[in-house]
PDB file of N, CA and C in Angstrom:
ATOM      1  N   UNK A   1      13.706  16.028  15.942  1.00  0.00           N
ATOM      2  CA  UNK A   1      13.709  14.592  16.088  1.00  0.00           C
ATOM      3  C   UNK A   1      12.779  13.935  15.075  1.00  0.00           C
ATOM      4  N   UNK A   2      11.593  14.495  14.877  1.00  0.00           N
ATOM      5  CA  UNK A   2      10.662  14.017  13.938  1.00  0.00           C
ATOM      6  C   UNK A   2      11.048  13.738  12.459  1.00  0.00           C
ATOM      7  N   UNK A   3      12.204  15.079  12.036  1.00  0.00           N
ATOM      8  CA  UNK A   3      12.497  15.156  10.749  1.00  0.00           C
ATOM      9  C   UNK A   3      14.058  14.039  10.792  1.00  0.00           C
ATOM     10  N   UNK A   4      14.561  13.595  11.789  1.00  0.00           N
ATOM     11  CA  UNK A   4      15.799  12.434  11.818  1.00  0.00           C
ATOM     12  C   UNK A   4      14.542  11.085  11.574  1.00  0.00           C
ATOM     13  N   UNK A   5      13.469  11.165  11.942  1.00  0.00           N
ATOM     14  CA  UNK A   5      12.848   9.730  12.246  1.00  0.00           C
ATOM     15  C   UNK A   5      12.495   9.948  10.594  1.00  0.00           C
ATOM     16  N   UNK A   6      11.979  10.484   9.978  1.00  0.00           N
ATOM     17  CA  UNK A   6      11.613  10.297   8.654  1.00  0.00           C
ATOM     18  C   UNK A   6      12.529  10.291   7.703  1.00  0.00           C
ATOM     19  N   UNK A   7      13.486  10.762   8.096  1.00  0.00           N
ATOM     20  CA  UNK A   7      14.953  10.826   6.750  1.00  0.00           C
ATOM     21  C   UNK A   7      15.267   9.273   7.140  1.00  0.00           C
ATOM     22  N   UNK A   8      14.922   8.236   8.229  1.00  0.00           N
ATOM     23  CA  UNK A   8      15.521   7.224   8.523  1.00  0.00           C
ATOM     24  C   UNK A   8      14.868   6.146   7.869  1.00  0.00           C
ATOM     25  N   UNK A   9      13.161   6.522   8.116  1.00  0.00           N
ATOM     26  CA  UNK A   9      12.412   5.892   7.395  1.00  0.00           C
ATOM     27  C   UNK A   9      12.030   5.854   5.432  1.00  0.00           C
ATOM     28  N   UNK A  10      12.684   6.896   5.594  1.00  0.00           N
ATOM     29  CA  UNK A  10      12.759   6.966   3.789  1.00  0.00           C
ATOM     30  C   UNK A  10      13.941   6.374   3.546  1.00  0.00           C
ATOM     31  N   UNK A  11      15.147   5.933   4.225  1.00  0.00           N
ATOM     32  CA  UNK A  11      16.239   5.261   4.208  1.00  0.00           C
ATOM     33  C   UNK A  11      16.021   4.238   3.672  1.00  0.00           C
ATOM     34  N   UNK A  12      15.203   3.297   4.669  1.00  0.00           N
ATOM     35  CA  UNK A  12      14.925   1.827   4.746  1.00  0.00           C
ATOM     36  C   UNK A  12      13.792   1.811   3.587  1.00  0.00           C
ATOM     37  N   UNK A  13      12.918   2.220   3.452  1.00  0.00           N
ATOM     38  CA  UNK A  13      12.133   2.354   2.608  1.00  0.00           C
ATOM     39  C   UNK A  13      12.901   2.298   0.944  1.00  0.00           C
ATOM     40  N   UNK A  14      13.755   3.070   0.376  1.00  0.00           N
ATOM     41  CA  UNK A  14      14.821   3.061  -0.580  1.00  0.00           C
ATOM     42  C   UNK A  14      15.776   1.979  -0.597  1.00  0.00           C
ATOM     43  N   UNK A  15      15.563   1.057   0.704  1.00  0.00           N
ATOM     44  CA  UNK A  15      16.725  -0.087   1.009  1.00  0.00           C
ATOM     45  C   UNK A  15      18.147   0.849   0.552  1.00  0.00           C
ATOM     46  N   UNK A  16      18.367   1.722   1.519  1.00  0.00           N
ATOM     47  CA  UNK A  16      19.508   2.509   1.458  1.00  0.00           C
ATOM     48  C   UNK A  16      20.284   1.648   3.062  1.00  0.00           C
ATOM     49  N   UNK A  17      19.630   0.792   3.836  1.00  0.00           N
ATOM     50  CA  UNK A  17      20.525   0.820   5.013  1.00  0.00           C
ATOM     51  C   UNK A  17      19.702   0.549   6.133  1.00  0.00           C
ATOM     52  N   UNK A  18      20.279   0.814   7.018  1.00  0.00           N
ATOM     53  CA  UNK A  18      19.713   0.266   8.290  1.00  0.00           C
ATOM     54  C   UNK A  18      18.939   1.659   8.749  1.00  0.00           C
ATOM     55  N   UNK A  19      17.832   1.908   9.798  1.00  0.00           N
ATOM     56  CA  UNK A  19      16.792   2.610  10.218  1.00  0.00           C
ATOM     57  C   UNK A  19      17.345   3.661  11.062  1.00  0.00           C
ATOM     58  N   UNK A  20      18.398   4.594  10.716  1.00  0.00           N
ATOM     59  CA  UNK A  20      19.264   5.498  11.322  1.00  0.00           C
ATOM     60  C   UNK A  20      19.197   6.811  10.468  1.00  0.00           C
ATOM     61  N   UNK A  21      19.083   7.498  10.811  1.00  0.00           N
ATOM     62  CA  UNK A  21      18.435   9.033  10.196  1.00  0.00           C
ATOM     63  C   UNK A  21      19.739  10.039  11.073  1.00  0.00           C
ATOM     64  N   UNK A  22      19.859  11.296  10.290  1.00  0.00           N
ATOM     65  CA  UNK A  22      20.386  12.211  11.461  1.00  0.00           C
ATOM     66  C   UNK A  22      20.062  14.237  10.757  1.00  0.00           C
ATOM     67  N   UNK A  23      19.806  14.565  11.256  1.00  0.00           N
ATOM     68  CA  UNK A  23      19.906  16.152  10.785  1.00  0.00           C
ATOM     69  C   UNK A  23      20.876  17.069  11.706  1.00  0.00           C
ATOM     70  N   UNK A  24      21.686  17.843  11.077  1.00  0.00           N
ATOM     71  CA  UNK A  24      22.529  18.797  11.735  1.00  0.00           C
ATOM     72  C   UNK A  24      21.711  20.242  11.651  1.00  0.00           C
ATOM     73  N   UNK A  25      21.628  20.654  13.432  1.00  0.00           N
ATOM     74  CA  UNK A  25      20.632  21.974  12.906  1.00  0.00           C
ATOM     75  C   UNK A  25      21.319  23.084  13.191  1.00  0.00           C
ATOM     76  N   UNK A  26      21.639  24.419  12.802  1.00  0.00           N
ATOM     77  CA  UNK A  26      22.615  25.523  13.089  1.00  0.00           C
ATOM     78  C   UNK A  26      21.589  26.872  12.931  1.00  0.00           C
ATOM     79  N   UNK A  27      21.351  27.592  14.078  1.00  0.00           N
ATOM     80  CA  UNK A  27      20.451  28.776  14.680  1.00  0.00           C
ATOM     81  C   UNK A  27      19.288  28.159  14.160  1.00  0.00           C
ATOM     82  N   UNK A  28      18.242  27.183  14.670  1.00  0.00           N
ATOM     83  CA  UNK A  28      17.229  26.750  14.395  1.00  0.00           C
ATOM     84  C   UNK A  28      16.741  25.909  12.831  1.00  0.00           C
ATOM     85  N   UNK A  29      17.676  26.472  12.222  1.00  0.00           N
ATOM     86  CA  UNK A  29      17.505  26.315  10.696  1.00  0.00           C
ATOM     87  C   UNK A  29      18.387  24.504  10.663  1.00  0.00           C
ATOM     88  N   UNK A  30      17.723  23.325   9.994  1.00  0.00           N
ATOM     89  CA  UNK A  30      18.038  22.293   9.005  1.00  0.00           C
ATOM     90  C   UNK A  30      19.356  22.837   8.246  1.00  0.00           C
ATOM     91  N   UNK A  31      20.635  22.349   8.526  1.00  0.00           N
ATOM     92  CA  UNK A  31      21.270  22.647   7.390  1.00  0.00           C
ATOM     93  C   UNK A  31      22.188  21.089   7.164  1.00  0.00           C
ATOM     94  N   UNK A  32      21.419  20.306   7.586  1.00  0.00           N
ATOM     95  CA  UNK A  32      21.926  18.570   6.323  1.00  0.00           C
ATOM     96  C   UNK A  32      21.410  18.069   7.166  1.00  0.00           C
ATOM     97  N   UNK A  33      20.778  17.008   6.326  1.00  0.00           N
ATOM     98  CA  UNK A  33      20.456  15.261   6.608  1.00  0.00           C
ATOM     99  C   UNK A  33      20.735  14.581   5.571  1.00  0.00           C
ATOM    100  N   UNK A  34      21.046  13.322   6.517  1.00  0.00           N
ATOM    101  CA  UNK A  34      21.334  12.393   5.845  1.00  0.00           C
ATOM    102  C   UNK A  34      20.490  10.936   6.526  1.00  0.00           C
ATOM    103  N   UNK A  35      20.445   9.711   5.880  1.00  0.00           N
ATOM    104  CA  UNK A  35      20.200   8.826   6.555  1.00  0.00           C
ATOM    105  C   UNK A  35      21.658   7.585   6.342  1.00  0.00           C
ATOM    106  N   UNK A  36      21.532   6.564   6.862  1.00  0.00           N
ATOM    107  CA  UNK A  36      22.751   5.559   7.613  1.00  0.00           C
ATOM    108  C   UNK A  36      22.766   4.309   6.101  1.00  0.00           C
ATOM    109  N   UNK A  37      23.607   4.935   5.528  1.00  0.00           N
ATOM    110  CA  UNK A  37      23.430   3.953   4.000  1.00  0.00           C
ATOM    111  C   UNK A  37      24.595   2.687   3.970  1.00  0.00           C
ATOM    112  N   UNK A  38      24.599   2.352   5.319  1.00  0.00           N
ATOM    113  CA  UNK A  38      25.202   0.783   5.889  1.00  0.00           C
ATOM    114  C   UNK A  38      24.306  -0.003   6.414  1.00  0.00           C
ATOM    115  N   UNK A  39      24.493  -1.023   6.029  1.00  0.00           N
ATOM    116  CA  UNK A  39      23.597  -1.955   6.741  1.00  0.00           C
ATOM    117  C   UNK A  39      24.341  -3.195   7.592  1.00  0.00           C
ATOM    118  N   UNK A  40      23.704  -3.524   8.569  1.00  0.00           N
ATOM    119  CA  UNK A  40      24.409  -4.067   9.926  1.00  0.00           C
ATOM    120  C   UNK A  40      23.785  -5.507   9.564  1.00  0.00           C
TER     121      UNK A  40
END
């Protein structure tokens, strides 16, 4: 959860979008994030 809140905040920070983060995790391991590069 920590590493969705910071991919969200480097989002907005880049003015990539609105404050929405997400990571897909598979056997413990990070394997993609992205953050929400729409803005509402």
């Amino acid at each position: 959860m920590i590493k969705a809140i910071e991919v969200a905040i480097n989002g907005v920070k880049n003015n990539e979008g609105g404050p929405f983060g997400y990571i897909v995790v598979k056997d413990g391991e990070i394997i993609g994030k992205r953050n929400c590069s729409k803005s509402f």
